[in-house]
Protein backbone atom coordinates (compact mmCIF):
# COMPACT_ATOMS: atom_id res chain seq x y z
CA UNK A 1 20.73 14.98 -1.14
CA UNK A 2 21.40 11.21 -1.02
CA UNK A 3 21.38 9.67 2.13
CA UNK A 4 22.34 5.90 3.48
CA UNK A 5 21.51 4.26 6.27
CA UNK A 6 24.11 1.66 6.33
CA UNK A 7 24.83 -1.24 8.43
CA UNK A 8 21.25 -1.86 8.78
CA UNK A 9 21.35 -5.33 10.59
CA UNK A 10 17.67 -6.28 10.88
CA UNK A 11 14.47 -4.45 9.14
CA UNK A 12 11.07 -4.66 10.20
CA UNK A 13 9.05 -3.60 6.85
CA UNK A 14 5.36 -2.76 8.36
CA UNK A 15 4.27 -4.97 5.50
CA UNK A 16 2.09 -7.79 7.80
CA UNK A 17 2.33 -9.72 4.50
CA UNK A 18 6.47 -9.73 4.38
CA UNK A 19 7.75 -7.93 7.75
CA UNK A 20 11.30 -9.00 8.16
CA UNK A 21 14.14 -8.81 6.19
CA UNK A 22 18.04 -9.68 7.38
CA UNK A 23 20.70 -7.80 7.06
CA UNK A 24 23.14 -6.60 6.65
CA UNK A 25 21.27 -4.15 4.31
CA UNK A 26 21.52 -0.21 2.87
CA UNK A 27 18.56 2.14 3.19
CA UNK A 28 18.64 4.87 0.70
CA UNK A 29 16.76 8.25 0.68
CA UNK A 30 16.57 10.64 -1.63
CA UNK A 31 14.65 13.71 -1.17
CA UNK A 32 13.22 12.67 2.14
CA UNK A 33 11.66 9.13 0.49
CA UNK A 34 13.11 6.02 0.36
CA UNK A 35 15.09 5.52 -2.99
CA UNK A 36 15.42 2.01 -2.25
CA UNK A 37 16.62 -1.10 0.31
CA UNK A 38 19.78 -2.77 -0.68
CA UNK A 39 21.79 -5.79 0.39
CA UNK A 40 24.98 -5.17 1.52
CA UNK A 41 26.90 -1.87 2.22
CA UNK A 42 28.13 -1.02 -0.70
CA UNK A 43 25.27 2.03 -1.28
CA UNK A 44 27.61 5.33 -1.34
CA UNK A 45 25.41 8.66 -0.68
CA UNK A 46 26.02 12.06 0.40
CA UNK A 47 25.76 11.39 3.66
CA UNK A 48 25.50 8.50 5.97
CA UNK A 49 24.56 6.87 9.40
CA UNK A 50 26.14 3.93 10.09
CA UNK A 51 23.24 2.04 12.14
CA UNK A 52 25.81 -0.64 13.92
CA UNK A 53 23.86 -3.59 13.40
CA UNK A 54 20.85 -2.27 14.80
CA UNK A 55 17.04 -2.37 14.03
CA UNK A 56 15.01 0.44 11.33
CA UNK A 57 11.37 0.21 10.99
CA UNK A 58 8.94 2.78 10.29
CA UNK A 59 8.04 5.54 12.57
CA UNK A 60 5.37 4.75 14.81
CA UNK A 61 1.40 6.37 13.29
CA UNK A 62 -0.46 6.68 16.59
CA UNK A 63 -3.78 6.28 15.53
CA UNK A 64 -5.83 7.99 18.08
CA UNK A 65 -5.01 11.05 19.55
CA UNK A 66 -7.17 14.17 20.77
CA UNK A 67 -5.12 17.43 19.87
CA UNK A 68 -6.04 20.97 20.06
CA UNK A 69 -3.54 23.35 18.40
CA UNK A 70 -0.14 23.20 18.20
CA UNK A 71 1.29 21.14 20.48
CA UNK A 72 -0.34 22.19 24.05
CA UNK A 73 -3.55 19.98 25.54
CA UNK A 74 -5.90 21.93 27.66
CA UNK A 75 -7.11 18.15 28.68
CA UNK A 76 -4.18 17.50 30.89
CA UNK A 77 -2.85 21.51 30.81
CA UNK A 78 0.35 20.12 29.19
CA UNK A 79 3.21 21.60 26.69
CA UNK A 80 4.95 19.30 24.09
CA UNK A 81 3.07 15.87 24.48
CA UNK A 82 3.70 15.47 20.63
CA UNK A 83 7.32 15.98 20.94
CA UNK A 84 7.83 14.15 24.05
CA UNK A 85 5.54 11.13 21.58
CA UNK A 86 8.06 11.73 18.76
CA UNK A 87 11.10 10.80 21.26
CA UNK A 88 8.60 7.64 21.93
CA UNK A 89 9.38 7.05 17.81
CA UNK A 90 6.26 8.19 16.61
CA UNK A 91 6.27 10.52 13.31
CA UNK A 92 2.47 11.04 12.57
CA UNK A 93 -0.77 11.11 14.38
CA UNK A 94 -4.54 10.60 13.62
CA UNK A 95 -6.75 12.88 15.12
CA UNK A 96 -9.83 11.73 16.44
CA UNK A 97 -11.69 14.96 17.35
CA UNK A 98 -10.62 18.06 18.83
CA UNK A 99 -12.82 17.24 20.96
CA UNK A 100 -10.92 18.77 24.17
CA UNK A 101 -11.27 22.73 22.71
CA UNK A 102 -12.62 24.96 25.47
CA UNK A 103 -15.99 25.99 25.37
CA UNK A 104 -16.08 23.92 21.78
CA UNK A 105 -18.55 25.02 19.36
CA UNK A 106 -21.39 22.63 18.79
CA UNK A 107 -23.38 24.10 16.12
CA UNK A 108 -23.61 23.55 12.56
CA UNK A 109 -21.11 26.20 11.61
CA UNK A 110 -19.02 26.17 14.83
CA UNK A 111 -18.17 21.91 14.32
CA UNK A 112 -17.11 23.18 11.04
CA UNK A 113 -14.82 25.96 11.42
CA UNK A 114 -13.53 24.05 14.15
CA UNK A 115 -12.69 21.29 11.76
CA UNK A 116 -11.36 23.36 9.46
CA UNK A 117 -8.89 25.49 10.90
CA UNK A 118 -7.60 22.15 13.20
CA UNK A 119 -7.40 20.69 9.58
CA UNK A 120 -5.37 23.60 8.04
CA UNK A 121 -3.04 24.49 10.89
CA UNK A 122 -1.69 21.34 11.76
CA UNK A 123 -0.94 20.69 7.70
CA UNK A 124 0.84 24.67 7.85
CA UNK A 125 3.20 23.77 11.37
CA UNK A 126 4.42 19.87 12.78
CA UNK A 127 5.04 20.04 16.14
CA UNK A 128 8.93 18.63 16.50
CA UNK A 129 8.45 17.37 12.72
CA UNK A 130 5.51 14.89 13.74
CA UNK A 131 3.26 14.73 10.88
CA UNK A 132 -0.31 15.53 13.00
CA UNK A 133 -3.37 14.64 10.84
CA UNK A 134 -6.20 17.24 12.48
CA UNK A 135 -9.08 18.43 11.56
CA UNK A 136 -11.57 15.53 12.56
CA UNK A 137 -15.08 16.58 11.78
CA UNK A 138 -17.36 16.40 15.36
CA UNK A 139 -20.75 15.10 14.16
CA UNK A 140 -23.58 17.26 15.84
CA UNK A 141 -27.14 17.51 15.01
CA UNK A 142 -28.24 19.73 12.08
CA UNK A 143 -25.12 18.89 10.08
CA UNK A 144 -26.02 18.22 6.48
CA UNK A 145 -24.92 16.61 3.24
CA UNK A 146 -23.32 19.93 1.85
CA UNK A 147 -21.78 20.38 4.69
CA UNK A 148 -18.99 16.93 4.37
CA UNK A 149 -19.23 17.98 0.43
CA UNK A 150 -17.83 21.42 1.53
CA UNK A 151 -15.34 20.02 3.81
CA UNK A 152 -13.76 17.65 2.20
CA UNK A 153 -13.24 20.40 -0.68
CA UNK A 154 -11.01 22.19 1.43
CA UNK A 155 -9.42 19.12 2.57
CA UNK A 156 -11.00 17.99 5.78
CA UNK A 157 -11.11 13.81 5.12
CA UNK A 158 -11.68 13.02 8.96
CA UNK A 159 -14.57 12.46 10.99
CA UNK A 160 -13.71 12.23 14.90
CA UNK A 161 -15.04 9.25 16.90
CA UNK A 162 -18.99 9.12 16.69
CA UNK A 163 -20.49 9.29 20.13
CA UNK A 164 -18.50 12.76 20.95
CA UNK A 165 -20.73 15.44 19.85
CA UNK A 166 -25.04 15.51 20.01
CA UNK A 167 -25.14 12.46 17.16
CA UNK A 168 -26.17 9.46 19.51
CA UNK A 169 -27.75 7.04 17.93
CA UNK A 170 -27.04 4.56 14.92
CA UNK A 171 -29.57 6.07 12.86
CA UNK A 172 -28.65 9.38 12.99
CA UNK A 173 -24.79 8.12 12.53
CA UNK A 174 -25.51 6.02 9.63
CA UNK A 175 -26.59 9.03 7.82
CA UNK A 176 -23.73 10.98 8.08
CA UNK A 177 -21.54 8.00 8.23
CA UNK A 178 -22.27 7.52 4.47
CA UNK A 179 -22.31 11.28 3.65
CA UNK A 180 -18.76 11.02 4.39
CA UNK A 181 -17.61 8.22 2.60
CA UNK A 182 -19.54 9.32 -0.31
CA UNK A 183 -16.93 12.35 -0.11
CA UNK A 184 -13.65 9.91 0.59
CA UNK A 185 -13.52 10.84 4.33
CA UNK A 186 -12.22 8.32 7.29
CA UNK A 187 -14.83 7.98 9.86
CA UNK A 188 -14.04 6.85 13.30
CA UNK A 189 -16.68 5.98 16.16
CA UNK A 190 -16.27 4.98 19.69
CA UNK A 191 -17.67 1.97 21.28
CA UNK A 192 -17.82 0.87 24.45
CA UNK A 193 -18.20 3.04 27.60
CA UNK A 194 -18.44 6.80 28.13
CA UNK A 195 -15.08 8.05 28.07
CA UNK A 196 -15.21 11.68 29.60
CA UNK A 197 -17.81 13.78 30.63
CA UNK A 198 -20.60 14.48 27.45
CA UNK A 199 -19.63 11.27 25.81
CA UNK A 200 -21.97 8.08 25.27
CA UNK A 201 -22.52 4.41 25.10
CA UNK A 202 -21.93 2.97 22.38
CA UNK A 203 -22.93 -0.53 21.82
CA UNK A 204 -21.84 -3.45 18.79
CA UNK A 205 -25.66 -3.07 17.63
CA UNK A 206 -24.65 0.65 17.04
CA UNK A 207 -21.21 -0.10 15.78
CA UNK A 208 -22.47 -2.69 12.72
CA UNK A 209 -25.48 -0.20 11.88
CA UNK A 210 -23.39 2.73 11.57
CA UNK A 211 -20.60 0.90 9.49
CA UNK A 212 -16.94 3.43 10.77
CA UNK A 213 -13.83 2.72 8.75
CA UNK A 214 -12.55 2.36 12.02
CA UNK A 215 -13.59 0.91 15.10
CA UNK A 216 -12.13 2.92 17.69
CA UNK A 217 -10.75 1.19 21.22
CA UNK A 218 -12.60 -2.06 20.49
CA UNK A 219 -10.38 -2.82 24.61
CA UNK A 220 -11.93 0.54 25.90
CA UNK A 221 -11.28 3.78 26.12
CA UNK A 222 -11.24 3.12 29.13
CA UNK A 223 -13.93 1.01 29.82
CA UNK A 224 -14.10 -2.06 27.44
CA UNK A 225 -17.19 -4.16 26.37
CA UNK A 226 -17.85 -7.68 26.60
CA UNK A 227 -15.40 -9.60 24.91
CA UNK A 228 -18.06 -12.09 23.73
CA UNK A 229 -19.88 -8.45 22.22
CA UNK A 230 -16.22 -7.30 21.02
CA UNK A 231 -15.64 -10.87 19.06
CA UNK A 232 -19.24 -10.08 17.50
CA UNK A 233 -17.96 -6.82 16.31
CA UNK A 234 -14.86 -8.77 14.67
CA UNK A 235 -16.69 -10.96 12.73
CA UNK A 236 -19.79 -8.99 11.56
CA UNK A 237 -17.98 -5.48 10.91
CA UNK A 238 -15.73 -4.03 7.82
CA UNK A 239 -12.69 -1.64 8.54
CA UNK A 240 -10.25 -1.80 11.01
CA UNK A 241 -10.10 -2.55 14.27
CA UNK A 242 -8.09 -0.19 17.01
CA UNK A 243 -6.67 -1.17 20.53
CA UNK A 244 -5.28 1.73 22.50
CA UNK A 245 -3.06 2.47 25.27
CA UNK A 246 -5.64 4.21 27.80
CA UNK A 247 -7.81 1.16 27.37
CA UNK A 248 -8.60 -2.01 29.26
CA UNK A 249 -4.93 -4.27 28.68
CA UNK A 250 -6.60 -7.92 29.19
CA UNK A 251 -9.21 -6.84 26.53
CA UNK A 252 -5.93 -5.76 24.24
CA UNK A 253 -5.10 -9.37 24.58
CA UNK A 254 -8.19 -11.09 24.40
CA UNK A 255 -8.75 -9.13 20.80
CA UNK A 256 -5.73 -9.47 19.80
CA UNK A 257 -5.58 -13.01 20.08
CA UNK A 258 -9.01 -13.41 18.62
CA UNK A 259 -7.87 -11.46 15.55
CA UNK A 260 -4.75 -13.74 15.26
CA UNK A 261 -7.18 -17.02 15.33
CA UNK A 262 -9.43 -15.36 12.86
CA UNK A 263 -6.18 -14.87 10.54
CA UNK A 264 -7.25 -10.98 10.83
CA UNK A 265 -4.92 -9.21 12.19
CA UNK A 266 -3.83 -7.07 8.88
CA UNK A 267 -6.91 -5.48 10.05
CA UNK A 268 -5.77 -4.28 14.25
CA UNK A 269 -4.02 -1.13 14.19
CA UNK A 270 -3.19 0.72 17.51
CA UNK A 271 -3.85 4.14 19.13
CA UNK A 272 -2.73 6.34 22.31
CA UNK A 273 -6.30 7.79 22.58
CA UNK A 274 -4.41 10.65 24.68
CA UNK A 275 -4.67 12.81 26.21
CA UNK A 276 -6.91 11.41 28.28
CA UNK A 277 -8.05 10.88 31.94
CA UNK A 278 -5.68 8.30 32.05
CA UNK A 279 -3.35 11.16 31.32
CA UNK A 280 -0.31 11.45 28.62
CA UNK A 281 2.38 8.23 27.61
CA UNK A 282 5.02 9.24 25.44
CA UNK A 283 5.51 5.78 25.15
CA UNK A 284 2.03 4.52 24.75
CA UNK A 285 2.11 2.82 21.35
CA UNK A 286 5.34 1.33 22.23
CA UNK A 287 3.73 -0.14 25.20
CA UNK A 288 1.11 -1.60 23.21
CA UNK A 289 2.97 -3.47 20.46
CA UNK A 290 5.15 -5.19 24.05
CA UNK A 291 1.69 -6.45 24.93
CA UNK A 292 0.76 -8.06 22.33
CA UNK A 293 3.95 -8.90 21.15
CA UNK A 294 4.63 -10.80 24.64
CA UNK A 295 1.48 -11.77 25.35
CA UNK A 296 -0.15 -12.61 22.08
CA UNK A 297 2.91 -14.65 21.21
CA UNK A 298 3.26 -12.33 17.86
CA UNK A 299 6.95 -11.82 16.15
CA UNK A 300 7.82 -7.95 17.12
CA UNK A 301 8.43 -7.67 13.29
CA UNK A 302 4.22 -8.14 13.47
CA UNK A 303 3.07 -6.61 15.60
CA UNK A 304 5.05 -3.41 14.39
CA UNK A 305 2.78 -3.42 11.52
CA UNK A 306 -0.51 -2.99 13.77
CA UNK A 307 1.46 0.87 14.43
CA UNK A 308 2.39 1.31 11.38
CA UNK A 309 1.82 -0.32 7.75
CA UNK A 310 -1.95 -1.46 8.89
CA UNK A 311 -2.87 1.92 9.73
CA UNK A 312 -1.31 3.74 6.70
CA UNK A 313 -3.86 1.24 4.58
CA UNK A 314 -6.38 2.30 6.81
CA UNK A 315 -5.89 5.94 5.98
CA UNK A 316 -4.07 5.59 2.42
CA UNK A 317 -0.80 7.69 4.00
CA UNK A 318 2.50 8.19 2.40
CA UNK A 319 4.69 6.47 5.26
CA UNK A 320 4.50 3.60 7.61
CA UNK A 321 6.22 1.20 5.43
CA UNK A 322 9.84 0.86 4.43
CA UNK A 323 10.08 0.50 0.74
CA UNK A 324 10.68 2.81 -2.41
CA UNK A 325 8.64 5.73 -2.83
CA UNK A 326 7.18 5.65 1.16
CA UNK A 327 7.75 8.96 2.53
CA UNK A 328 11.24 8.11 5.38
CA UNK A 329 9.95 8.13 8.43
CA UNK A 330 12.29 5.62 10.30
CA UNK A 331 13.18 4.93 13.75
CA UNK A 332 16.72 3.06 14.47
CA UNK A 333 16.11 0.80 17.28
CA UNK A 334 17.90 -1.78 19.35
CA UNK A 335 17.88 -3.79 23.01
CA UNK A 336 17.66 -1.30 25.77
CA UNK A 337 20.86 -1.48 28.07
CA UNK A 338 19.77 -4.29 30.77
CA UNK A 339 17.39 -6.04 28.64
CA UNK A 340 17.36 -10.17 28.44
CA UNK A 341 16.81 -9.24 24.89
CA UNK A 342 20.01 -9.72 22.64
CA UNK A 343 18.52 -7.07 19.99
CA UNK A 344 15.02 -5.10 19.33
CA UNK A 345 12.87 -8.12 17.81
CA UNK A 346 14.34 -10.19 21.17
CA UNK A 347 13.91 -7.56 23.68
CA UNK A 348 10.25 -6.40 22.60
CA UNK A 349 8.68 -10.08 22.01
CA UNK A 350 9.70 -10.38 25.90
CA UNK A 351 8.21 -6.74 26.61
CA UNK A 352 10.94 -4.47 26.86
CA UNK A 353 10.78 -1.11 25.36
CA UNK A 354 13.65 -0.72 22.75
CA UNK A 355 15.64 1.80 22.77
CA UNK A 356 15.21 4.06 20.23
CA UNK A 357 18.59 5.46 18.78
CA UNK A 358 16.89 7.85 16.44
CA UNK A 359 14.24 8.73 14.66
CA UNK A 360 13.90 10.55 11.35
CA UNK A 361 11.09 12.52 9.57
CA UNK A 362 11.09 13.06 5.89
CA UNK A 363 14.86 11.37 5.60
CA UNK A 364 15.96 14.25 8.35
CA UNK A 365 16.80 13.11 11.70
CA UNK A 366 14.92 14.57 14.67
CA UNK A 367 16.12 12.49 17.95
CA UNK A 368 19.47 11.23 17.91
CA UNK A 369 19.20 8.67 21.36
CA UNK A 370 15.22 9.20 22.86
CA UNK A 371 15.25 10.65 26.34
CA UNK A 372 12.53 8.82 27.03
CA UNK A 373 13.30 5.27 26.15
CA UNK A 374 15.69 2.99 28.03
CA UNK A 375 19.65 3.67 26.15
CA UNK A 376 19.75 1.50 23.38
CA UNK A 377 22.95 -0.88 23.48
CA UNK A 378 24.20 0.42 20.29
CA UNK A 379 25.03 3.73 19.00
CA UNK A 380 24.35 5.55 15.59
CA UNK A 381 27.62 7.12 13.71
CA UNK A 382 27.14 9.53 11.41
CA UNK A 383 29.55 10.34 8.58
């Protein structure tokens, strides 16, 4: 089936290197990926949503989330936090350790299986359509080589957050660290302060020996580091760098803005890291691109990217950016009803939520108008 989104009137790529183009413009997906973007509104499909002027961009890729199975978490004893985060227009999610599993297994074998079913379930059943990346590999002691090599042939490509399971120190975390890249899996590791009970320390010294693809809540999660240690970090470590919503905010904005004078921000990308003590935010990465949108002084069309075209280079996806042959996972969008904003771009770069006006997986459309988000001014038709 061919399908238009016409009328498009403003579209925020996720490319950081080209992130806005004007409209009016014609989306069109074919077999739930984008065919193509068009000028004008002339595209003729099977099917098609008149967008009214409004806002597309990708759906949102939450970059740090702690699931379970399905789409319950025993953390906060809560059904449908990934749906109610789909309404909040995100489409996929990162795990970063199941970490939350009652009486979770901590042995060699246990880590494993754990790993491995998460991994396999969540690719066999998407709660509400969202596209939930689990499976993330709990270092504990006694894991060895053979053991990533075994993993990552049945899949697995995700280690969670170093500093969550019995590996403590750099040492120990370089090891494995490099066991999994040799094996093409992401590995993620916390830094800052404990998070929850059974979780540790993690300094910058620890950080640049163990060399993550990802350096998880460089503002906290919840509490932050320095932000003379966190600039270190910056300038002396590879891979990405996360900020999350269940962090510190003024250390959001101090890296943020560090990032932007260092000409690096191609590199932030931006998590939930729920659920969490600081419980569950539908609305969480939302919340975090008005931050540093508003307070970083960054074009929405930007800071966008940090949710969604940064972090599918950070984990070589099939979405986050709108352009032929990405996977369409959109979100319509437009000024919430009351906003100083006269569309998206103006109401988020003042820190309004947008309202989302739907939000499509795979070129079908999940949420027509979010209950969670503000009404958007506009309305989708759909012919």
């Amino acid at each position: 089936m061919r399908l238009v989104l016409a009328n498009v009137g403003t579209l925020f790529t996720g490319d950081i290197g080209a992130p806005l183009l004007e409209g009016p413009l014609s989306i069109i997906i074919e077999d739930g990926r984008i065919k193509g973007v068009e000028k004008g509104q002339n595209a003729q499909g099977d099917k098609t949503i008149d967008v009214n002027g409004m806002t597309v961009c990708p759906g949102l890729i939450d970059s740090h989330v702690h699931p379970v199975f399905g789409d319950f978490t025993p953390r906060q004893n809560q059904l449908g936090f990934i749906e109610s985060s789909l309404h909040g227009g995100v489409t996929s999610m990162i795990s970063a350790g199941e970490v939350h599993l009652p009486g979770r297994p901590k042995d060699r074998q246990g880590t494993k299986a754990l790993a491995l079913l998460a991994h396999k379930s969540f690719a066999a059943s998407r709660p509400g359509g969202v596209k939930v990346y689990g499976g993330a590999l709990i270092l504990e002691k006694g894991l060895l080589e053979e053991d990533f090599r075994e993993l990552a042939a049945e899949g697995v490509w995700l280690v969670g957050e170093i500093g969550l399971g019995t590996v403590k120190t750099a040492s120990e975390a370089r090891e494995m660290s490099e066991w999994a890249k040799k094996y093409g899996m992401k590995v993620l590791m916390h830094v800052g302060g404990t998070s929850i009970p059974g979780s540790s320390t993690v300094t910058c010294d620890d950080v640049l020996e163990a060399s993550p693809t990802v350096v998880c809540h460089l503002n906290g999660g919840p509490t932050s580091i320095p932000i003379p240690e966190a600039k270190r970090v910056i300038e002396k470590a590879e891979g990405a760098f996360e900020i999350v919503h269940c962090g510190n905010p003024r250390s959001a904005v101090e890296v943020t803005n560090f990032l932007k004078e260092k000409g690096m921000l191609s590199r932030l990308i931006i998590g939930n890291d729920a659920p969490s003590g600081t419980g569950i935010v539908p609305l969480g990465i939302w919340r975090m691109i008005n931050l540093i949108s508003a307070f970083c002084a960054i074009p929405a069309e930007t800071a966008v990217c940090c949710a969604t075209g940064n972090t599918k280079a950070v984990f070589s996806l099939g979405q986050g950016l709108v352009r032929a042959g990405e996977a369409a996972d959109l979100q319509v969008i437009d000024a919430p009803m009351g906003s100083a904003g006269m569309d998206a771009k103006g109401a988020i770069e003042i820190g309004d939520i947008p309202g989302v006006a739907a939000v499509l997986i795979d070129g079908v459309v999940k949420v027509e108008v979010s209950r969670n988000t503000p009404p958007p001014v506009r309305r989708i038709t759909m012919k």
